[in-house]
Structures are given as structure tokens and as C-alpha cells.
N, C-alpha and C. Protein backbone atom coordinates (compact mmCIF):
# COMPACT_ATOMS: atom_id res chain seq x y z
N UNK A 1 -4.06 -17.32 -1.53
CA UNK A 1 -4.47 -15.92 -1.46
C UNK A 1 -5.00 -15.45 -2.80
N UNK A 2 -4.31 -16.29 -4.21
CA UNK A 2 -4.49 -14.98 -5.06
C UNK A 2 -6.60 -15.90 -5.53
N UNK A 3 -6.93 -15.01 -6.12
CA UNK A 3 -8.08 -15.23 -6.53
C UNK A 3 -9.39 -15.21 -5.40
N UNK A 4 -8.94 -15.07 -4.25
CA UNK A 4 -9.84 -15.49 -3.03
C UNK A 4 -11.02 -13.81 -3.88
N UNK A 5 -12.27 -14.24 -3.28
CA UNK A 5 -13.41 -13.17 -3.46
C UNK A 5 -13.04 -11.96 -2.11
N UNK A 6 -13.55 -11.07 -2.97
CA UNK A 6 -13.41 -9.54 -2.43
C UNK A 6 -14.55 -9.26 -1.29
N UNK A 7 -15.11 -9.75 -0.28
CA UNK A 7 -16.01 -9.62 0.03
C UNK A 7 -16.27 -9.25 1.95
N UNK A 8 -17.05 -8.41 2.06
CA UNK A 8 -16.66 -7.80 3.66
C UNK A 8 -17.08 -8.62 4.76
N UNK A 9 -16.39 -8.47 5.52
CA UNK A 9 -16.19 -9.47 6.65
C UNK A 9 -16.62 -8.64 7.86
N UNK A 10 -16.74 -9.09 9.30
CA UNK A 10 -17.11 -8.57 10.54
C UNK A 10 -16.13 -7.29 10.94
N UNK A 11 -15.03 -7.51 10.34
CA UNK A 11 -13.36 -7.04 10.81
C UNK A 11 -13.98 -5.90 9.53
N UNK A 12 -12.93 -5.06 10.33
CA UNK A 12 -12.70 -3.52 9.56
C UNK A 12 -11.84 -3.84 8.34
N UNK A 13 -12.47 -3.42 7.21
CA UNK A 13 -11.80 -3.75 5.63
C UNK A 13 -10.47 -3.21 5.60
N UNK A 14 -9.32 -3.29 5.41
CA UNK A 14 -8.08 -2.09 4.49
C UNK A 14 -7.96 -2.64 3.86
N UNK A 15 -7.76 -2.21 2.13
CA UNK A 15 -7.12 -2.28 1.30
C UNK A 15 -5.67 -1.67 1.25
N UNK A 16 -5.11 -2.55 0.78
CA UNK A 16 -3.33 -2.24 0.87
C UNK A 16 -3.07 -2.41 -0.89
N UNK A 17 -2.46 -1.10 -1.28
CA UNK A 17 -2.24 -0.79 -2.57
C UNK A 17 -1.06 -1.42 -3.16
N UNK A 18 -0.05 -1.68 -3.82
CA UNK A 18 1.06 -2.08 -3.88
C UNK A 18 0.90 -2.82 -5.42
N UNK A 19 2.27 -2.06 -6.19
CA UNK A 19 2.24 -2.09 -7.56
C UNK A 19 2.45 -3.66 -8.40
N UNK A 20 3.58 -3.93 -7.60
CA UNK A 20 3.81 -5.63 -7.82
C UNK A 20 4.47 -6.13 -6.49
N UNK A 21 3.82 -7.30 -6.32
CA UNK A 21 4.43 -7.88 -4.98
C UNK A 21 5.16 -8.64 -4.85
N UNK A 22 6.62 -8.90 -3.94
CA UNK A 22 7.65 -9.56 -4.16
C UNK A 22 7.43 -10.40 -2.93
N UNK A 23 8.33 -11.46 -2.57
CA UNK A 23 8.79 -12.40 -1.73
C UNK A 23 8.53 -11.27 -0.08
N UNK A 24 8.97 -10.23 -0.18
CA UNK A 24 9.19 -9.62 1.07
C UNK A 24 8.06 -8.41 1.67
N UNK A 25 7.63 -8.36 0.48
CA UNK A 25 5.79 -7.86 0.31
C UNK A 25 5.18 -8.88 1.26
N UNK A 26 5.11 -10.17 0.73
CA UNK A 26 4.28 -11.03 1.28
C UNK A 26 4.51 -11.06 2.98
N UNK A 27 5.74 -11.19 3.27
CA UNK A 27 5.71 -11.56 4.56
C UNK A 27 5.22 -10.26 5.48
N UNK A 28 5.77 -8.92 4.89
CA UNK A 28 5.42 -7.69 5.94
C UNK A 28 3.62 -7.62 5.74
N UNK A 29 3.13 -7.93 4.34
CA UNK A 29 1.64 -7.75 4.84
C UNK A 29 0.81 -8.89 5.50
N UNK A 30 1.66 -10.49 5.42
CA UNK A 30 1.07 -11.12 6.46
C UNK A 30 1.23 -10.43 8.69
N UNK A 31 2.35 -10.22 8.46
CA UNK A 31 2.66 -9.44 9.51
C UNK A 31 1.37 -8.75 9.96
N UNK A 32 1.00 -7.45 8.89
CA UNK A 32 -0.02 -6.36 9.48
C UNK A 32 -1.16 -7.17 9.52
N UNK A 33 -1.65 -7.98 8.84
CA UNK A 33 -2.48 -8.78 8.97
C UNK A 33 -2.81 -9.78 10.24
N UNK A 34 -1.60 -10.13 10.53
CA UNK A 34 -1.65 -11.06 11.43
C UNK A 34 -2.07 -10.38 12.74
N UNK A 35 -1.15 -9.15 13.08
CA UNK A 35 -1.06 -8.57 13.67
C UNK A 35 -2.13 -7.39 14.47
N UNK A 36 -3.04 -7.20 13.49
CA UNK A 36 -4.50 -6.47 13.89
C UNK A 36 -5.69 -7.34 13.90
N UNK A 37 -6.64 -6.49 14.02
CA UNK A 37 -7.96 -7.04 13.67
C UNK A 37 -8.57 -6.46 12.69
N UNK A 38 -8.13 -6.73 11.48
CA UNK A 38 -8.81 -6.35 10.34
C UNK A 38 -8.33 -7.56 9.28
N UNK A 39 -9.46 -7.07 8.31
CA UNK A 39 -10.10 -7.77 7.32
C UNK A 39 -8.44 -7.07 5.94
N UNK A 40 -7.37 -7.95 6.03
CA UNK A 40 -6.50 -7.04 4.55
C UNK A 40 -6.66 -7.57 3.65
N UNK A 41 -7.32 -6.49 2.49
CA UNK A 41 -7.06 -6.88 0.88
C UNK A 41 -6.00 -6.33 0.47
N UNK A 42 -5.50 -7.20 -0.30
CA UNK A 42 -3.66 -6.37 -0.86
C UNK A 42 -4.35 -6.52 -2.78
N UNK A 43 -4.38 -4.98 -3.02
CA UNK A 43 -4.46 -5.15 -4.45
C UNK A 43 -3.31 -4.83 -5.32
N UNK A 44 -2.70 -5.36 -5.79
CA UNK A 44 -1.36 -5.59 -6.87
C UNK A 44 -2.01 -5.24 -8.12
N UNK A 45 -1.45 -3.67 -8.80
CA UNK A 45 -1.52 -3.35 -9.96
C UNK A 45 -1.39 -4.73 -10.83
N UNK A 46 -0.15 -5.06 -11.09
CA UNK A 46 0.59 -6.59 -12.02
C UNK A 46 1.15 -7.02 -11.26
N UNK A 47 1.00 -8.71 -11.69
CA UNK A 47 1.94 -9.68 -11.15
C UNK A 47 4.00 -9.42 -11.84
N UNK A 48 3.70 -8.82 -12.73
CA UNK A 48 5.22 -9.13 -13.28
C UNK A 48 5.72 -7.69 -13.26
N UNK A 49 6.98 -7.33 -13.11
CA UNK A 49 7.46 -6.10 -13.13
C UNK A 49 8.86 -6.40 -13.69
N UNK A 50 9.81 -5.42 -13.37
CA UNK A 50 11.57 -5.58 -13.71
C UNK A 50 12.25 -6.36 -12.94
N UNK A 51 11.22 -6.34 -11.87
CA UNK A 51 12.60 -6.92 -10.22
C UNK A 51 12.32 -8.69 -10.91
N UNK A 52 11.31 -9.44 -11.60
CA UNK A 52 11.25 -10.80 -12.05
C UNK A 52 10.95 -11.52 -11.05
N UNK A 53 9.80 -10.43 -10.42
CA UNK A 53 9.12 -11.79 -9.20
C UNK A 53 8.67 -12.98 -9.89
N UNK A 54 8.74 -14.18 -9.48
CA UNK A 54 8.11 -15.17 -10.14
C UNK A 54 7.23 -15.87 -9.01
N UNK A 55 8.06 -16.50 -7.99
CA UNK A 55 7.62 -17.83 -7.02
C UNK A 55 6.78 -16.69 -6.02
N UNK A 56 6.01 -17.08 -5.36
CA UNK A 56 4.80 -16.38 -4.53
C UNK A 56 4.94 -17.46 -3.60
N UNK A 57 5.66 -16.81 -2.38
CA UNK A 57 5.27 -17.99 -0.90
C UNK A 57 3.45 -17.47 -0.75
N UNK A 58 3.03 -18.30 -0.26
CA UNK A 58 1.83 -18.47 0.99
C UNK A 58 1.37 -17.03 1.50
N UNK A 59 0.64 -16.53 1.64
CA UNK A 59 0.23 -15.80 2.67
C UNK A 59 -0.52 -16.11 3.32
N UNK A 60 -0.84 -15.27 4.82
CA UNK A 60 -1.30 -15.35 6.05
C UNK A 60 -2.05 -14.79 6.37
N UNK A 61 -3.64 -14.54 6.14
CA UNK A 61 -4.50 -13.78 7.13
C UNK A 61 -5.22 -12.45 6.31
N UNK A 62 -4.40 -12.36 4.60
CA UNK A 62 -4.70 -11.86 3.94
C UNK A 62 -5.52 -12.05 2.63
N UNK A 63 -5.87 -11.22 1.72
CA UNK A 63 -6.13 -12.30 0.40
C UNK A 63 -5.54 -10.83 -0.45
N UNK A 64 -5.55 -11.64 -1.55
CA UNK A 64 -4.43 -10.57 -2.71
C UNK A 64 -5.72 -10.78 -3.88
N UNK A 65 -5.55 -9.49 -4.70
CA UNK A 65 -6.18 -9.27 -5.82
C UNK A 65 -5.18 -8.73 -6.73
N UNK A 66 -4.79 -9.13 -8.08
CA UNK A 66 -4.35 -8.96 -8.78
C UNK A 66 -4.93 -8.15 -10.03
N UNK A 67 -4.89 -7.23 -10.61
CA UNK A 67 -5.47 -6.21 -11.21
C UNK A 67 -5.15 -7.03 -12.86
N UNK A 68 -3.86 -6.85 -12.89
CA UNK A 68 -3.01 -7.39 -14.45
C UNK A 68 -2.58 -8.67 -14.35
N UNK A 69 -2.83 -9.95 -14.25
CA UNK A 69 -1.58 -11.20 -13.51
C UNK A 69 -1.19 -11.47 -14.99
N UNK A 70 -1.23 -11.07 -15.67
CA UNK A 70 -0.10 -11.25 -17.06
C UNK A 70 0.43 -10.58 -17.52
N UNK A 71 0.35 -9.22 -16.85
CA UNK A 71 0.84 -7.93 -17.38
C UNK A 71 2.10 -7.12 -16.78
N UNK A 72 3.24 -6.65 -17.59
CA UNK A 72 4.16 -6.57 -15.96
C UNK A 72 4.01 -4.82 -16.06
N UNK A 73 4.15 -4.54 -15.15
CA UNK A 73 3.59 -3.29 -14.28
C UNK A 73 4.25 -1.96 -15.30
N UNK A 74 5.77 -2.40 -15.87
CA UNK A 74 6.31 -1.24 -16.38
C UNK A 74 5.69 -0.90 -18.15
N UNK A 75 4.99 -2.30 -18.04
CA UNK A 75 4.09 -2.06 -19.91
C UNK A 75 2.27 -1.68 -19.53
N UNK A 76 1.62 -1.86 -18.57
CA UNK A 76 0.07 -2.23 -17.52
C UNK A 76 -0.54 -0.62 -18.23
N UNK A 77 -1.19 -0.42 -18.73
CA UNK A 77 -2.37 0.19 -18.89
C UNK A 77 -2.81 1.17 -17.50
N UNK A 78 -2.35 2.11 -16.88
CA UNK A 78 -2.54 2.60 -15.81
C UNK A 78 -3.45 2.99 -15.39
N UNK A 79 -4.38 3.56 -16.42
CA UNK A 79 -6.01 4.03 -16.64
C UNK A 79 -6.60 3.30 -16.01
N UNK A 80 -6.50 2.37 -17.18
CA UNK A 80 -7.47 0.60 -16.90
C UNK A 80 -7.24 0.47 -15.44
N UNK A 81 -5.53 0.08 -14.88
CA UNK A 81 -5.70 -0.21 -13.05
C UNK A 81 -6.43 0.85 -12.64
N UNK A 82 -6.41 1.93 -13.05
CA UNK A 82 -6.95 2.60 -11.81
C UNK A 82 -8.38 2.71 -11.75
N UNK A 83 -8.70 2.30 -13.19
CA UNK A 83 -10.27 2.46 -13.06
C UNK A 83 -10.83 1.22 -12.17
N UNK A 84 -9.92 0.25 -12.34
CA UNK A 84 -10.28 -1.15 -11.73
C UNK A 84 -10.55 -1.19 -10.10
N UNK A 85 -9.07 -0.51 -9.79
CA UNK A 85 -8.93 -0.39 -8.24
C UNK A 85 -9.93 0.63 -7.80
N UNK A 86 -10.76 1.58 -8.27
CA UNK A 86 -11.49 2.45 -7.81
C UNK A 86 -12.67 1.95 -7.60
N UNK A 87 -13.09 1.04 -8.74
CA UNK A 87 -14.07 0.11 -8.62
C UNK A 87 -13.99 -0.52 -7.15
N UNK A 88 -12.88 -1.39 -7.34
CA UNK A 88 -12.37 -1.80 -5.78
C UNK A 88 -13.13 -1.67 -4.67
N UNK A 89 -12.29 -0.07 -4.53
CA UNK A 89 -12.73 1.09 -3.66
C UNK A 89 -14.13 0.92 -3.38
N UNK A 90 -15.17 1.41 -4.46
CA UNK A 90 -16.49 1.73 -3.94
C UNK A 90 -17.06 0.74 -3.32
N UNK A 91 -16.41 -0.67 -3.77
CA UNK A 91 -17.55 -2.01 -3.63
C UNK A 91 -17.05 -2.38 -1.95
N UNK A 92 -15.55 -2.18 -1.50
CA UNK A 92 -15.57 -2.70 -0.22
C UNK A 92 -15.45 -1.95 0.98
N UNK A 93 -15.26 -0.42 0.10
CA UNK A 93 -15.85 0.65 1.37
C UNK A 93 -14.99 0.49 2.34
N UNK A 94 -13.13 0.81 2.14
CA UNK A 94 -12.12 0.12 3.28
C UNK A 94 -11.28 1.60 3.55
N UNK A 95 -11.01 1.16 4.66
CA UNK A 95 -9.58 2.03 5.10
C UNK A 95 -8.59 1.55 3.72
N UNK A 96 -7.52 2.50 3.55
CA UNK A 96 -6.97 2.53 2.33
C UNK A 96 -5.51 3.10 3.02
N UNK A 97 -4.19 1.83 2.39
CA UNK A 97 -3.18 1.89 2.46
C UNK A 97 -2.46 2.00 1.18
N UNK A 98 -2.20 3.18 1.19
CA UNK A 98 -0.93 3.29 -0.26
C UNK A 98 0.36 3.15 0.01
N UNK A 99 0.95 2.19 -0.72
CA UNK A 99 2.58 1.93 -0.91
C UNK A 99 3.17 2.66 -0.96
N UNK A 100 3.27 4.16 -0.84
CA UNK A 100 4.43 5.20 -1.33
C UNK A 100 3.40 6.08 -2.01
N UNK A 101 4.33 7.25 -2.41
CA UNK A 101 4.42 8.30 -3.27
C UNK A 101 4.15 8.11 -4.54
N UNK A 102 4.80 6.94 -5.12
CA UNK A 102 5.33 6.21 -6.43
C UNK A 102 4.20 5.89 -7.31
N UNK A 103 3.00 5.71 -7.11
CA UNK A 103 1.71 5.41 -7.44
C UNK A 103 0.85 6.52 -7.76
N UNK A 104 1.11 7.27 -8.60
CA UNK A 104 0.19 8.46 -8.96
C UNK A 104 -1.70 7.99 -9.13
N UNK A 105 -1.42 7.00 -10.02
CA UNK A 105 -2.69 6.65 -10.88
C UNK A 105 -3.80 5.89 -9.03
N UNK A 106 -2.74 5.40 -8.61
CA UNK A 106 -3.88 4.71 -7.70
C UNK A 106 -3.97 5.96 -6.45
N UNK A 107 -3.09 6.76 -6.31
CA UNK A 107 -2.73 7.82 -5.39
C UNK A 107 -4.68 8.44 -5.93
N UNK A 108 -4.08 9.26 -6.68
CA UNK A 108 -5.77 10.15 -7.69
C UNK A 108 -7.15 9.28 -7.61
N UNK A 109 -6.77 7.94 -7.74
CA UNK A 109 -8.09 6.89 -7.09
C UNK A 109 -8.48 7.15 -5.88
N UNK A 110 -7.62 7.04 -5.27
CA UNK A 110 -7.75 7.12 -3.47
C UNK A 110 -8.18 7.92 -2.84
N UNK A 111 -7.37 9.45 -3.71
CA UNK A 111 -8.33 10.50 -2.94
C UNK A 111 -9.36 10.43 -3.93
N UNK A 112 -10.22 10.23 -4.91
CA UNK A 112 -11.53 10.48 -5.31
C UNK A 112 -12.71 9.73 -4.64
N UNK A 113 -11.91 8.65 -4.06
CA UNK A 113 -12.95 7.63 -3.84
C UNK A 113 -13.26 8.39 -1.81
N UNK A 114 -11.93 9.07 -1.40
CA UNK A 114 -12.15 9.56 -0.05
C UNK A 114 -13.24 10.61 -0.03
N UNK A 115 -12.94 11.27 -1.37
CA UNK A 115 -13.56 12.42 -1.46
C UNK A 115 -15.40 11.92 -1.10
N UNK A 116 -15.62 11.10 -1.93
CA UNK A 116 -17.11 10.67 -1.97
C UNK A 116 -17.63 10.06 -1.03
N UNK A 117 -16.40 9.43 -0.08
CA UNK A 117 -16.32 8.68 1.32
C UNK A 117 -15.89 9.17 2.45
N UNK A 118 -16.25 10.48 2.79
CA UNK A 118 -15.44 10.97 3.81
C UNK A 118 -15.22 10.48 5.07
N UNK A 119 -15.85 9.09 5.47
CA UNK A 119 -15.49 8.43 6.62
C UNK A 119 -14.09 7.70 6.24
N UNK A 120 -13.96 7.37 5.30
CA UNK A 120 -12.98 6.93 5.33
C UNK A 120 -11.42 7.01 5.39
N UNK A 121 -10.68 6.24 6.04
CA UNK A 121 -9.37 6.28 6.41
C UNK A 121 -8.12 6.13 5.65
N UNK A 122 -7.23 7.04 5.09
CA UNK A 122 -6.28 6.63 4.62
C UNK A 122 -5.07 6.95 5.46
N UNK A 123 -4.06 5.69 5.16
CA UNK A 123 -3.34 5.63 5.59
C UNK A 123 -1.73 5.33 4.51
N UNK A 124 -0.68 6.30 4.66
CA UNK A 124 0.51 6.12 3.84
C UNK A 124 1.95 5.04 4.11
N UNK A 125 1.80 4.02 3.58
CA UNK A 125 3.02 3.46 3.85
C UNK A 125 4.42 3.65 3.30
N UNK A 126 5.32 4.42 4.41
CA UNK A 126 6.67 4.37 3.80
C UNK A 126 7.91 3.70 4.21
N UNK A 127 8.74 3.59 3.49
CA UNK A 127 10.31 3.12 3.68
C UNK A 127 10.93 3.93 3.42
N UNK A 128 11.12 5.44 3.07
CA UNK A 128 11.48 6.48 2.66
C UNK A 128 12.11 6.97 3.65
N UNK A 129 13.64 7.02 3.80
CA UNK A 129 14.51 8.05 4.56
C UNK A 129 14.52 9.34 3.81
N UNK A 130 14.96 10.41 5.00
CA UNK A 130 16.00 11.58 3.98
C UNK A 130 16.94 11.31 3.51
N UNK A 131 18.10 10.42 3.75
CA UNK A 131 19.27 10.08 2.85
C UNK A 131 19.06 9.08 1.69
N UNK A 132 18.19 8.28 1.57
CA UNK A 132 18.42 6.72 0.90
C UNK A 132 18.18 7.76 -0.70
N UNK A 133 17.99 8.50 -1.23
CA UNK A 133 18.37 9.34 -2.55
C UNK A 133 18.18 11.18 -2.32
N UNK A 134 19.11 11.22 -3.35
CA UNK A 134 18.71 12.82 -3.35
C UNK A 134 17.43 13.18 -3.27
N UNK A 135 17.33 14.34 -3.01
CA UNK A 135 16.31 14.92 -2.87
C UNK A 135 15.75 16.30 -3.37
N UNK A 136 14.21 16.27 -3.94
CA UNK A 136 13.83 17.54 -4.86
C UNK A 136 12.96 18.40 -4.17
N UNK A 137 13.74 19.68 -3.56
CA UNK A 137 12.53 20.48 -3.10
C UNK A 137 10.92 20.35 -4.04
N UNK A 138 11.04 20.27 -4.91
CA UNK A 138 9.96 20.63 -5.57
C UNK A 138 8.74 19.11 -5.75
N UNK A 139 9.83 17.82 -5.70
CA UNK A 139 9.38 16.87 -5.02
C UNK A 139 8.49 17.06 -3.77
N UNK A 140 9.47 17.27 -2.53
CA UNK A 140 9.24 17.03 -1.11
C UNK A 140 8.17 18.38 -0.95
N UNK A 141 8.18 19.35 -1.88
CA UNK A 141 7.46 20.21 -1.31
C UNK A 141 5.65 19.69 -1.43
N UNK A 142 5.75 18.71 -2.87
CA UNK A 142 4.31 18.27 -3.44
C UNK A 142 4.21 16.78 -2.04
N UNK A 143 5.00 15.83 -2.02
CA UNK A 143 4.73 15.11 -0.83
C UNK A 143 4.14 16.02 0.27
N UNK A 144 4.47 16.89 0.74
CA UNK A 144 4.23 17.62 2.06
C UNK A 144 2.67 17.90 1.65
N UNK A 145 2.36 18.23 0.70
CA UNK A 145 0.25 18.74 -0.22
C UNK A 145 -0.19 17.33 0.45
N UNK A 146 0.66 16.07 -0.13
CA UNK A 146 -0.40 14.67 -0.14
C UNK A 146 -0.07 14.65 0.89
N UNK A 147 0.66 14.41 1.83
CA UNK A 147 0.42 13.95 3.04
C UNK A 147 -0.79 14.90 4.20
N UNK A 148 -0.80 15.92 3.73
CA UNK A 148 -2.31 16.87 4.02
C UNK A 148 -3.52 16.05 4.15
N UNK A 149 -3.63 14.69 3.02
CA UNK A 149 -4.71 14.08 2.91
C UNK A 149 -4.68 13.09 3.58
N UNK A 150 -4.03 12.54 4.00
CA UNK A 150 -3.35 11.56 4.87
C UNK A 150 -4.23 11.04 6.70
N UNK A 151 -5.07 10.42 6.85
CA UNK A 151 -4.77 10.07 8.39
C UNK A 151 -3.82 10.09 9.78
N UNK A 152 -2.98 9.11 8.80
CA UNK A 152 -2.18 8.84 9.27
C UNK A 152 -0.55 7.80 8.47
N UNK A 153 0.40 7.28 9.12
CA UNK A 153 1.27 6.68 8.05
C UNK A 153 1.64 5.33 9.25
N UNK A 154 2.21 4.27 8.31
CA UNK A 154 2.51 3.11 8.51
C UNK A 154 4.19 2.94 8.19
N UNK A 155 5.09 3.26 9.11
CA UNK A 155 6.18 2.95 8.60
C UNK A 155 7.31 1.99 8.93
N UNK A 156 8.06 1.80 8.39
CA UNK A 156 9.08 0.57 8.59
C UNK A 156 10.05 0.89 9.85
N UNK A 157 10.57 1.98 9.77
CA UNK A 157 11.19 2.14 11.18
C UNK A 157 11.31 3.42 11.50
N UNK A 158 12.53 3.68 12.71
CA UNK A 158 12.11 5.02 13.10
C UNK A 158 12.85 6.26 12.28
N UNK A 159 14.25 5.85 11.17
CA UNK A 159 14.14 6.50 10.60
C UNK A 159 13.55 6.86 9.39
N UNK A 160 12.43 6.31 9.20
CA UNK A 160 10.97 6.59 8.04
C UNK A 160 9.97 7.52 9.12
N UNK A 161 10.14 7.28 10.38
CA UNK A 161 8.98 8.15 11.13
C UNK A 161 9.77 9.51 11.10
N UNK A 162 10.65 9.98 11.24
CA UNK A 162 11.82 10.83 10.95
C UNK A 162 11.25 11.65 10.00
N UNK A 163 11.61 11.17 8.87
CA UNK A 163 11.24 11.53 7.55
C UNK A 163 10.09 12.23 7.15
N UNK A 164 9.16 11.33 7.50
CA UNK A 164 7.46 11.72 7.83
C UNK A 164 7.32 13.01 8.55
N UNK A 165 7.57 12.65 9.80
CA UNK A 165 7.77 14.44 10.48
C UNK A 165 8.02 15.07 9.70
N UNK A 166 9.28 15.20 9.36
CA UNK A 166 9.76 16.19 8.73
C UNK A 166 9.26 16.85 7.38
N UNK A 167 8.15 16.17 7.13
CA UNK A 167 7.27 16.45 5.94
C UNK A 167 5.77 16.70 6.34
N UNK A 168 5.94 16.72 7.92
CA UNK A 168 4.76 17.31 8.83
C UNK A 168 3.88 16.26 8.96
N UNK A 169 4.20 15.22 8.95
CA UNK A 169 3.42 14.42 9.39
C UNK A 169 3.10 14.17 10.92
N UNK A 170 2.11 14.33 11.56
CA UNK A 170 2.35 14.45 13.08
C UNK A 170 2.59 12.96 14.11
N UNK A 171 3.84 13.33 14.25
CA UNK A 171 4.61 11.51 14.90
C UNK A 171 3.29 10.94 15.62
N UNK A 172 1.97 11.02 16.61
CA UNK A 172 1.54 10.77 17.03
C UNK A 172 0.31 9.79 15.85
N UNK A 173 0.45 10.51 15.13
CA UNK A 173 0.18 9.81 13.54
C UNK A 173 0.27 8.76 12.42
N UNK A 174 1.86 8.49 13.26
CA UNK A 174 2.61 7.42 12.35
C UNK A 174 2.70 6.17 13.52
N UNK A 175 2.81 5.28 12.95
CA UNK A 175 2.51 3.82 13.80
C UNK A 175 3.99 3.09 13.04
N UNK A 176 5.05 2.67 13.65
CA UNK A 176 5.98 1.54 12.68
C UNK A 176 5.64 0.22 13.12
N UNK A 177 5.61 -0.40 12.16
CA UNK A 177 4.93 -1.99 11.90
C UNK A 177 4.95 -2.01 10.20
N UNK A 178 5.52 -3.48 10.02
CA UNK A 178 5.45 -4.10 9.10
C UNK A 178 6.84 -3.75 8.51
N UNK A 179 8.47 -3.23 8.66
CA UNK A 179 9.31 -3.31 8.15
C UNK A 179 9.63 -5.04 8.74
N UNK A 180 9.64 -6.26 7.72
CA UNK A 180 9.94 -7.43 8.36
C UNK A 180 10.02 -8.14 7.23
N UNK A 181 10.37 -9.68 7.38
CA UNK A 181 10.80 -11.04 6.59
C UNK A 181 9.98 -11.88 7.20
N UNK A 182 10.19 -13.20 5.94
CA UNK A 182 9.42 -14.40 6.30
C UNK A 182 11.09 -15.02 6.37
N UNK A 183 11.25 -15.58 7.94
CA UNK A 183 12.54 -15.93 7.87
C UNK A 183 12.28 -17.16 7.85
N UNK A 184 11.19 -17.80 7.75
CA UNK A 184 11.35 -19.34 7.68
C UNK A 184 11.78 -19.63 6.31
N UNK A 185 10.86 -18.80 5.30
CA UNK A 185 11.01 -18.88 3.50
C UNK A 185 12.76 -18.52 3.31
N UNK A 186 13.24 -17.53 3.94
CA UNK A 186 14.85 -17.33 3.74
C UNK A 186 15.72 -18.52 3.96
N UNK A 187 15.33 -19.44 5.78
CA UNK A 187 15.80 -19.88 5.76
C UNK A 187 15.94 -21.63 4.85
């Protein structure tokens, strides 16, 4: 996957955002991959972060672009990714999946590049309950603005579709797919 060329295919493009990718990254975006008919690019801010991903199983049906692969995500130049990934953006003209909330710099990419692209689709991926941490009105009130920009969301299960609602996302909106493992690599 890693190094494969960026280049558009018959299948509908998404780019899938995601800061550094771990063992369990890989298997849920072979999943969505496998699983539709589209063309997935997974672009990874850095290969290295805190969690000390190292070993990279295989992927499936996807190809990965790596923004930093020597850089680990919590030292990465955020500018630089984002100017990179926007670049991205213009050249493959894709539906657009963001990892979370957590991603400001590629978040502000995403909508600039929608802005200039208004056909295009974004879509929010979460794992985000109401319980799994406290919670900041003043947070949840700015989530509730971005999800305004939103298509639609991609979530892991039904209490992430929960959540989503409740931040007005309209359930008919949210699709769950891709909370999963590569249980062969576990086992």
C-alpha cells in the first residue's frame, strides 16, 4: 500500500484522513474498502506517533499515502501536512473522510477545498460516545457548527450513531461500518 501513486480510477475517489495509522486502522479501512465500490486513499499525517506503531500488516483494496513517514505526528509541522493534504485534495477531486474532531489543521483543509468544490462529499468518522470522557459544552457546542458541514457520518456502532444525533446529526445520515479487526493478524 504505502507508496502506491495517487491516481483516479473508474470507482468514486474517498480520501480517508487519519493522523497516524495503527494495526487496527488498517483492518477497519480495508473493511470500507473492501466493502464498497470505491476507489480509498488513506492519507496519514506521520507514520510515527506516541502509541509506537511500528509493524504495518498488508492492506486490502486500499492504498495509503504518508504525508511525514519519518516524522512522528506529536513533533510534524502541521502547516506543511496541511498544505500537503490540500494539495491532495485538489489533484484527486474525492469524497472526503475525516477521522474525528481531533484534526483541526486537516479539518480547515477540508472545508476549503469543499468550499471551491461544492460537489463534493464529506463525510465524518466517529468512535465518539457521550460517556467515553467528560464533556465541554463549549466543545460539543463548536462540534454541533462542524457537523453543519458535514454530508453525512461513518460510525463504529450504534452508540456513536447516538452521539451523532444528539449533536444533530440526522440518523438517516449516519451509516455504521468499519468499527472492526483483522482477526487473522490477532490471531
Amino acid at each position: 500500500c504505502q507508496g502506491e501513486s495517487l491516481t483516479r480510477t473508474e470507482r468514486p475517489v474517498v480520501v480517508w484522513q487519519w493522523g497516524s495509522l495503527g494495526t487496527y486502522h488498517i483492518a477497519r479501512m480495508s473493511a470500507v474498502a473492501l466493502a464498497s465500490d470505491i476507489s480509498l486513499h488513506v492519507i496519514e499525517d506521520a507514520r510515527l506517533d506516541s502509541h509506537g506503531w511500528k509493524d504495518r500488516p498488508s492492506c486490502s483494496g486500499f492504498k495509503i499515502t504518508t504525508i511525514e513517514p519519518t516524522v512522528a505526528w506529536e513533533g510534524a509541522d502541521l502547516k506543511r501536512i496541511a498544505w500537503r493534504f490540500g494539495g491532495i485534495l485538489r489533484s484527486l477531486q474525492p469524497a472526503v473522510i475525516i477521522g474525528g474532531y481531533g484534526n483541526p489543521h486537516a479539518l480547515a483543509e477540508i472545508l476549503k477545498y469543499a468550499e471551491s468544490a461544492p460537489q463534493t462529499r464529506l463525510l465524518l468518522w466517529s468512535e465518539t460516545t457521550a460517556w467515553d470522557k467528560s464533556r465541554s459544552a463549549v466543545t460539543e457546542f463548536f462540534k454541533k457548527l462542524i457537523l453543519t458541514q458535514f454530508d453525512g457520518a461513518l460510525a463504529a456502532g450504534s452508540a456513536h450513531v447516538e452521539y451523532l444525533a444528539g449533536l444533530g446529526m440526522p440518523r438517516e445520515r449516519i451509516v455504521i461500518g468499519g468499527g472492526v479487526i483483522d482477526n487473522d493478524f490477532f490471531a
